[in-house]
Protein backbone atom coordinates (compact mmCIF):
# COMPACT_ATOMS: atom_id res chain seq x y z
CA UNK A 1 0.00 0.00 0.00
CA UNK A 2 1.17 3.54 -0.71
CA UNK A 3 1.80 6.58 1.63
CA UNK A 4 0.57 9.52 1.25
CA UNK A 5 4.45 10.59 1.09
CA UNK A 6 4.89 8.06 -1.48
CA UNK A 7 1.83 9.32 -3.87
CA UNK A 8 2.48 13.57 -2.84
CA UNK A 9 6.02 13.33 -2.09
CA UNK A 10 6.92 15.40 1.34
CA UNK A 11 4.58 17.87 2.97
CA UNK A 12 6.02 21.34 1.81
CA UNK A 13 4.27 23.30 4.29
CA UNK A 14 1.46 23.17 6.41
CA UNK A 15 -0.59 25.24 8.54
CA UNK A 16 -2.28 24.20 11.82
CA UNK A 17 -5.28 24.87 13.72
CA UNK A 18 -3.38 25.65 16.53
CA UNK A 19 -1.56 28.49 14.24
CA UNK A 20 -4.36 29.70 12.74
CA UNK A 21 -5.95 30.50 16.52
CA UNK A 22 -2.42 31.79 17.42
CA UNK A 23 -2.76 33.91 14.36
CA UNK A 24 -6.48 35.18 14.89
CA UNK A 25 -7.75 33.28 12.02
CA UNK A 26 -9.72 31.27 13.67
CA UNK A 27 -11.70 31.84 16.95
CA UNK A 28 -11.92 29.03 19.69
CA UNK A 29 -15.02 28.98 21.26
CA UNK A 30 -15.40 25.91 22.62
CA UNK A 31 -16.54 26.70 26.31
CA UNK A 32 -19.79 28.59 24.72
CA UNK A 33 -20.09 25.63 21.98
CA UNK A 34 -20.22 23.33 25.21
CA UNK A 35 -22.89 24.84 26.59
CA UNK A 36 -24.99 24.65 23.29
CA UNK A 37 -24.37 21.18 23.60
CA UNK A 38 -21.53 20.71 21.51
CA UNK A 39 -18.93 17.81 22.49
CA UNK A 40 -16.11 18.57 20.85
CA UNK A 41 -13.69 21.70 19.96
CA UNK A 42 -15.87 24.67 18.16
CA UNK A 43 -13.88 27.14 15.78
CA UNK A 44 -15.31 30.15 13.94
CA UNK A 45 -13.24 31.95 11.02
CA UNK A 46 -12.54 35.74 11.49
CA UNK A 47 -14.76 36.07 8.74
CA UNK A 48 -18.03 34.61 10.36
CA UNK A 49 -16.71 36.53 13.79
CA UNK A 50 -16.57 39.96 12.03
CA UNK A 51 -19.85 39.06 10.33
CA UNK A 52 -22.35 37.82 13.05
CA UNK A 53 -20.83 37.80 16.42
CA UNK A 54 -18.69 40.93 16.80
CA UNK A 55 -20.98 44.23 18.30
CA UNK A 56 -19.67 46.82 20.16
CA UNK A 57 -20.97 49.76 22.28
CA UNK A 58 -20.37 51.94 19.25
CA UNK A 59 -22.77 49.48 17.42
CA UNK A 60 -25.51 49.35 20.36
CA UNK A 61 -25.75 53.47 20.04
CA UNK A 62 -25.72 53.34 16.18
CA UNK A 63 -28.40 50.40 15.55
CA UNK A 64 -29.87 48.94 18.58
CA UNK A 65 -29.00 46.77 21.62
CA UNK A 66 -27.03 43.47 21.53
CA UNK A 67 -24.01 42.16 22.66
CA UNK A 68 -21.17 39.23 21.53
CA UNK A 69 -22.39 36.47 23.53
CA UNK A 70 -26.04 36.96 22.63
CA UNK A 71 -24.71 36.93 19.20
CA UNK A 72 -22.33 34.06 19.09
CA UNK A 73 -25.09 31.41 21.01
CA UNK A 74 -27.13 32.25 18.27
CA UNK A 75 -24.31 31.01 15.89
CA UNK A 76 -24.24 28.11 18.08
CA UNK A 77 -27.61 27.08 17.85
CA UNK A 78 -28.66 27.32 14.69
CA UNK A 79 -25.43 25.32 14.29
CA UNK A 80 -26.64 22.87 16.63
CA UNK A 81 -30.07 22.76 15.12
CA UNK A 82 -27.88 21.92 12.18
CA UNK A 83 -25.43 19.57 13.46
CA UNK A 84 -28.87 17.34 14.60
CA UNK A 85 -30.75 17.53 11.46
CA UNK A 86 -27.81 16.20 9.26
CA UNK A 87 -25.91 13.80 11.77
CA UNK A 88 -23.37 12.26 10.45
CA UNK A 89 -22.49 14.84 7.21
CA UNK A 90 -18.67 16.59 7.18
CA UNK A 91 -20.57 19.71 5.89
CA UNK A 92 -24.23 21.57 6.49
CA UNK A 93 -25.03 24.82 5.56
CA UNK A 94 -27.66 26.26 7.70
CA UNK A 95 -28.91 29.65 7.80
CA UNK A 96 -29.06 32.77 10.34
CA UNK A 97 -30.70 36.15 10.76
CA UNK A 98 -28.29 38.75 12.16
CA UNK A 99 -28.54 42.10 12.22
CA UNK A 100 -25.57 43.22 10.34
CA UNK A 101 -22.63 45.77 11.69
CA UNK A 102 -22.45 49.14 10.32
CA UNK A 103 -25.04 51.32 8.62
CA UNK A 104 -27.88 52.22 10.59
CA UNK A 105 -30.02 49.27 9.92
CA UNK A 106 -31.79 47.43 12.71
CA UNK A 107 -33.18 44.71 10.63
CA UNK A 108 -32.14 41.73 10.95
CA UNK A 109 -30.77 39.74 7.61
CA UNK A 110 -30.30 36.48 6.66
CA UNK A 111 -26.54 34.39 6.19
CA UNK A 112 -25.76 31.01 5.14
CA UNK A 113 -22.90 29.98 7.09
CA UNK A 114 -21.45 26.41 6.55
CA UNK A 115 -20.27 23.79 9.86
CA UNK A 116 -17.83 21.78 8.39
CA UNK A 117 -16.15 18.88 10.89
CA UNK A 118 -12.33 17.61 9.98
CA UNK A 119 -9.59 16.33 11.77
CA UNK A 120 -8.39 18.76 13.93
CA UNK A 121 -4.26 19.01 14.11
CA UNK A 122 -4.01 15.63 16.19
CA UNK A 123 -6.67 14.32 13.60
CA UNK A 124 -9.32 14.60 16.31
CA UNK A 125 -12.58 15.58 15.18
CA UNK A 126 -13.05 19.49 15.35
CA UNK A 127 -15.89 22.29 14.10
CA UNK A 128 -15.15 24.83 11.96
CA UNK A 129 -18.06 27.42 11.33
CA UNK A 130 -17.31 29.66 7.89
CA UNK A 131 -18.74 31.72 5.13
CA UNK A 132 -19.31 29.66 2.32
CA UNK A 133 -16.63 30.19 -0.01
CA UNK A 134 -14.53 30.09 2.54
CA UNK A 135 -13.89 26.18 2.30
């Protein structure tokens, strides 16, 4: 049987989970994930962070009320709605209404977002929540 070395040839480079949290490209958020009911490791991509979790105060005075954590568990549950409906798929796409940053606009908008589960750097299973295109 052939390795993977032996059909590729050598790994030139490669970039880890654990690098891409060190770097910011991912965000961790297991702890809240665990609460939702998630059992194991729960990423989101800067992308899907800038796009439907992150609200500030200067956002609250601008276009109404909310906060992060509000915010991320519902990322987490409509993930979690997902994760049930399709057990057993590598990758859903399920869909959100946010209220999107910047603007004055208080209405809330859909997003597809996709949940996409891999082996994590220790080939463990982990999450990874992104904007489709983003896989």
């Amino acid at each position: 049987m052939n390795t993977m070395n032996e059909i590729f040839g050598e790994v030139i480079y490669s970039y880890t989970r654990k690098q891409a949290i060190e770097d910011g490209q991912l965000i961790c958020v297991d702890e809240v994930a665990r609460e939702v009911g998630f059992r194991i490791p729960v990423d989101v991509t800067r992308a899907v962070w800038a796009d439907c979790v992150e609200w500030g105060e200067a956002d609250n005075r601008r276009q109404t009320y909310q906060d992060e954590a509000g915010r991320l568990w519902d990322v987490l549950w409509m993930a979690m709605n997902a994760a049930r409906r399709g057990a057993g798929a590598q990758r859903l796409v399920f869909q959100l209404y946010r209220v999107p940053r910047g603007g004055r606009g208080v209405r809330p908008r859909l997003v597809k977002l996709v949940l996409r589960i891999g082996p994590g750097d220790d080939g463990d299973p982990v999450i990874t929540i992104l904007l489709p295109g983003e896989d």
